[in-house]
PDB file of N, CA and C in Angstrom:
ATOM      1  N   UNK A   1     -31.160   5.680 -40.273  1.00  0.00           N
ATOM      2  CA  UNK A   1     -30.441   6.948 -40.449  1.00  0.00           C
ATOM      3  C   UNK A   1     -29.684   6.913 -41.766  1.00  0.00           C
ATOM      4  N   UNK A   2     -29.653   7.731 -42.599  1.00  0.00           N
ATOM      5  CA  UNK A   2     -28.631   8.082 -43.944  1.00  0.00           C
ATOM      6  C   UNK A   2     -27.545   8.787 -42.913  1.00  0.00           C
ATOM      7  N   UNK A   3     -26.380   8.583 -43.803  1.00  0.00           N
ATOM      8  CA  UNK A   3     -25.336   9.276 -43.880  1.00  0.00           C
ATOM      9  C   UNK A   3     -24.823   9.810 -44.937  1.00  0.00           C
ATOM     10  N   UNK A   4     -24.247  11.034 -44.767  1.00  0.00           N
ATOM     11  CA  UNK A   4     -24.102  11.964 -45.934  1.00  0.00           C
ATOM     12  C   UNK A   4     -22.881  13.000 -46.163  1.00  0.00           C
ATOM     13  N   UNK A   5     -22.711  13.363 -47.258  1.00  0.00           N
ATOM     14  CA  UNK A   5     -21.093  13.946 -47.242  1.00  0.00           C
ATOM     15  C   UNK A   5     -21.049  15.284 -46.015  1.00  0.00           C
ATOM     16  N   UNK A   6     -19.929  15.813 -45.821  1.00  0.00           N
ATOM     17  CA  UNK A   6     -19.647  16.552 -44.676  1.00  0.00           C
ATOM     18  C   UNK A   6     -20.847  18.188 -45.077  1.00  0.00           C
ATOM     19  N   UNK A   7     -20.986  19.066 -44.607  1.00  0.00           N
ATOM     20  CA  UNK A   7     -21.712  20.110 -45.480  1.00  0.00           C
ATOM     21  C   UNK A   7     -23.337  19.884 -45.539  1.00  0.00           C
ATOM     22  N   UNK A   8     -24.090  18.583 -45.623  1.00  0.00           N
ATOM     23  CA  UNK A   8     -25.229  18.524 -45.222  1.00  0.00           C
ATOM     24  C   UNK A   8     -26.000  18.524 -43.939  1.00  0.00           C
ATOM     25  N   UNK A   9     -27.018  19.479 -44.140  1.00  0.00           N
ATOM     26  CA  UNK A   9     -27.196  19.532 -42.477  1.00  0.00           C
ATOM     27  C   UNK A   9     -27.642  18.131 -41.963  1.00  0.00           C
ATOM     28  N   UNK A  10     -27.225  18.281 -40.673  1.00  0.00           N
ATOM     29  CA  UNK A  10     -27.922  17.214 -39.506  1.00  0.00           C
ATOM     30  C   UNK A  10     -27.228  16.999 -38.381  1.00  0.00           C
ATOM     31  N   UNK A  11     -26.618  15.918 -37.720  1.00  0.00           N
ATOM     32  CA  UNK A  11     -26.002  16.086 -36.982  1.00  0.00           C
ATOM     33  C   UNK A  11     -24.182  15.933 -37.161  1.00  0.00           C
ATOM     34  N   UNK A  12     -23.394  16.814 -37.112  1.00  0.00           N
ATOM     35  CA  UNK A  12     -21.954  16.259 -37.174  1.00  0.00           C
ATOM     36  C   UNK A  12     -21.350  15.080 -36.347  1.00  0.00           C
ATOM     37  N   UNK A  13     -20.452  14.207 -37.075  1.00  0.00           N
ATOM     38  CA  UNK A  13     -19.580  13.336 -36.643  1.00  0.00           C
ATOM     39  C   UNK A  13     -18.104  13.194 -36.844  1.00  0.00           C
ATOM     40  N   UNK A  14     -17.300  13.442 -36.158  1.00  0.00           N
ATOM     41  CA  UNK A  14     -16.093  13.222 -36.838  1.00  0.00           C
ATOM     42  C   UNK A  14     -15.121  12.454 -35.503  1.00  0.00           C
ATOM     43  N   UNK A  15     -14.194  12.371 -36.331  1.00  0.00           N
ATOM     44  CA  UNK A  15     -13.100  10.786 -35.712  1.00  0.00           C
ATOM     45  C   UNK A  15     -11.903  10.778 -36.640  1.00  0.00           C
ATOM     46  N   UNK A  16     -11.451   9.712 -35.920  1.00  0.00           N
ATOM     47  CA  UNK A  16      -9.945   9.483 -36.714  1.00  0.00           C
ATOM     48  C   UNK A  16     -10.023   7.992 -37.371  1.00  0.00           C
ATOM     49  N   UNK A  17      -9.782   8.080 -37.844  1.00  0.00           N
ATOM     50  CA  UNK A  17      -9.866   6.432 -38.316  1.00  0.00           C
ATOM     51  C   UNK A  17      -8.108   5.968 -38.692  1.00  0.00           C
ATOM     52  N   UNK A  18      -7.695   4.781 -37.621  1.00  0.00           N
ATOM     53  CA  UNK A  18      -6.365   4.258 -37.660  1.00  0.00           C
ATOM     54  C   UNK A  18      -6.251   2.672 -38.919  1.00  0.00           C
ATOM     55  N   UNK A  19      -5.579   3.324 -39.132  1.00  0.00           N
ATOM     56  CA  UNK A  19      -5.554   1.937 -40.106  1.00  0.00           C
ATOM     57  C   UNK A  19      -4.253   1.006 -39.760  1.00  0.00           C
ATOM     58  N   UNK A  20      -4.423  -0.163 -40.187  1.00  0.00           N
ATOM     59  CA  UNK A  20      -3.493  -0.951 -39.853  1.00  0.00           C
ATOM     60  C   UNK A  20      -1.810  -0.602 -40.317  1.00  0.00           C
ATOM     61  N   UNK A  21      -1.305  -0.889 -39.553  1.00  0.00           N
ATOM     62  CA  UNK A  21       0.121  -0.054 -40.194  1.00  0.00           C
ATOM     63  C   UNK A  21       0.589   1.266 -40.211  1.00  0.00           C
ATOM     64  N   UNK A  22       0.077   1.534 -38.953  1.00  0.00           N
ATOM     65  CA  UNK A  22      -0.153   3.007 -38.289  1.00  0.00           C
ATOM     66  C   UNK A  22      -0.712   4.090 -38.798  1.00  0.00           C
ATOM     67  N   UNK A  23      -0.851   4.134 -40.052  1.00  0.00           N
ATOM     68  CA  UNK A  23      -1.828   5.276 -40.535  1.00  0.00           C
ATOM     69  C   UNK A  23      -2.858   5.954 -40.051  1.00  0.00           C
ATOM     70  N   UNK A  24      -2.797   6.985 -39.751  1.00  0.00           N
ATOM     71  CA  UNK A  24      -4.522   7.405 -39.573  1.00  0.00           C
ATOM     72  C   UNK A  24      -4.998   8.799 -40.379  1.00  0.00           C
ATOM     73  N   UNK A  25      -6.395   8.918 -40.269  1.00  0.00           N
ATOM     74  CA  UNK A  25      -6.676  10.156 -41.310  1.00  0.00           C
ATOM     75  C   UNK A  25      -7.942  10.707 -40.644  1.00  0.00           C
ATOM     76  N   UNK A  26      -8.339  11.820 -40.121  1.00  0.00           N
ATOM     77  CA  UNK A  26      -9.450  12.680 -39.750  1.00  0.00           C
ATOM     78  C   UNK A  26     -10.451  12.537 -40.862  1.00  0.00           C
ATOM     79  N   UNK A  27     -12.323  12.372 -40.265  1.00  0.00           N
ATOM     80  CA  UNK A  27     -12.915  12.304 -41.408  1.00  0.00           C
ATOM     81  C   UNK A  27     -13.986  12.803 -40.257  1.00  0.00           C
ATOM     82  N   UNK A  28     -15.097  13.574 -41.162  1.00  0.00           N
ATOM     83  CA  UNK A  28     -16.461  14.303 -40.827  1.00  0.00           C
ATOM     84  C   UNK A  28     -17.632  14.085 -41.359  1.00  0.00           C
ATOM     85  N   UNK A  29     -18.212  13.698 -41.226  1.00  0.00           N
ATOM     86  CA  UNK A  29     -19.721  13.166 -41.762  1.00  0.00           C
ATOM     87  C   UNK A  29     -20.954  13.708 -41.059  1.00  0.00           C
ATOM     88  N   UNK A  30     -22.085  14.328 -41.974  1.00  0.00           N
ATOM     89  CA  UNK A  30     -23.418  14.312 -41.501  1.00  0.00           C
ATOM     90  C   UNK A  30     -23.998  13.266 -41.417  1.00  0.00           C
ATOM     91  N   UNK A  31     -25.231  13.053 -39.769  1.00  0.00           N
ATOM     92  CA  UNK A  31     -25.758  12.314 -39.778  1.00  0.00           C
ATOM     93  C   UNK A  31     -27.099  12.713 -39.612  1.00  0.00           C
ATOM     94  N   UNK A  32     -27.973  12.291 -40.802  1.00  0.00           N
ATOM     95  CA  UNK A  32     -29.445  12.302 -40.403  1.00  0.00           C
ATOM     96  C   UNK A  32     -30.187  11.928 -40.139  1.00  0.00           C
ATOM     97  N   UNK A  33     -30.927  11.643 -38.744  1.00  0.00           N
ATOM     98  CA  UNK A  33     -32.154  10.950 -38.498  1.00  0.00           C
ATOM     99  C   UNK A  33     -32.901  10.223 -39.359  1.00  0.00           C
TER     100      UNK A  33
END
């Protein structure tokens, strides 16, 4: 599978990603077969 910036078709993914030291930040990615 490629992955690809948000805006390309295929399938959507998105999540939070926590980082150490409590941070976290929302992120969206296409995924294509």
């Amino acid at each position: 599978a490629t992955v690809g910036a948000a805006g390309v078709p295929g399938t959507m993914v998105t999540g939070k990603v926590i980082l150490s030291g409590g941070q976290s930040f929302p992120f969206t990615a296409s995924v294509k077969p």
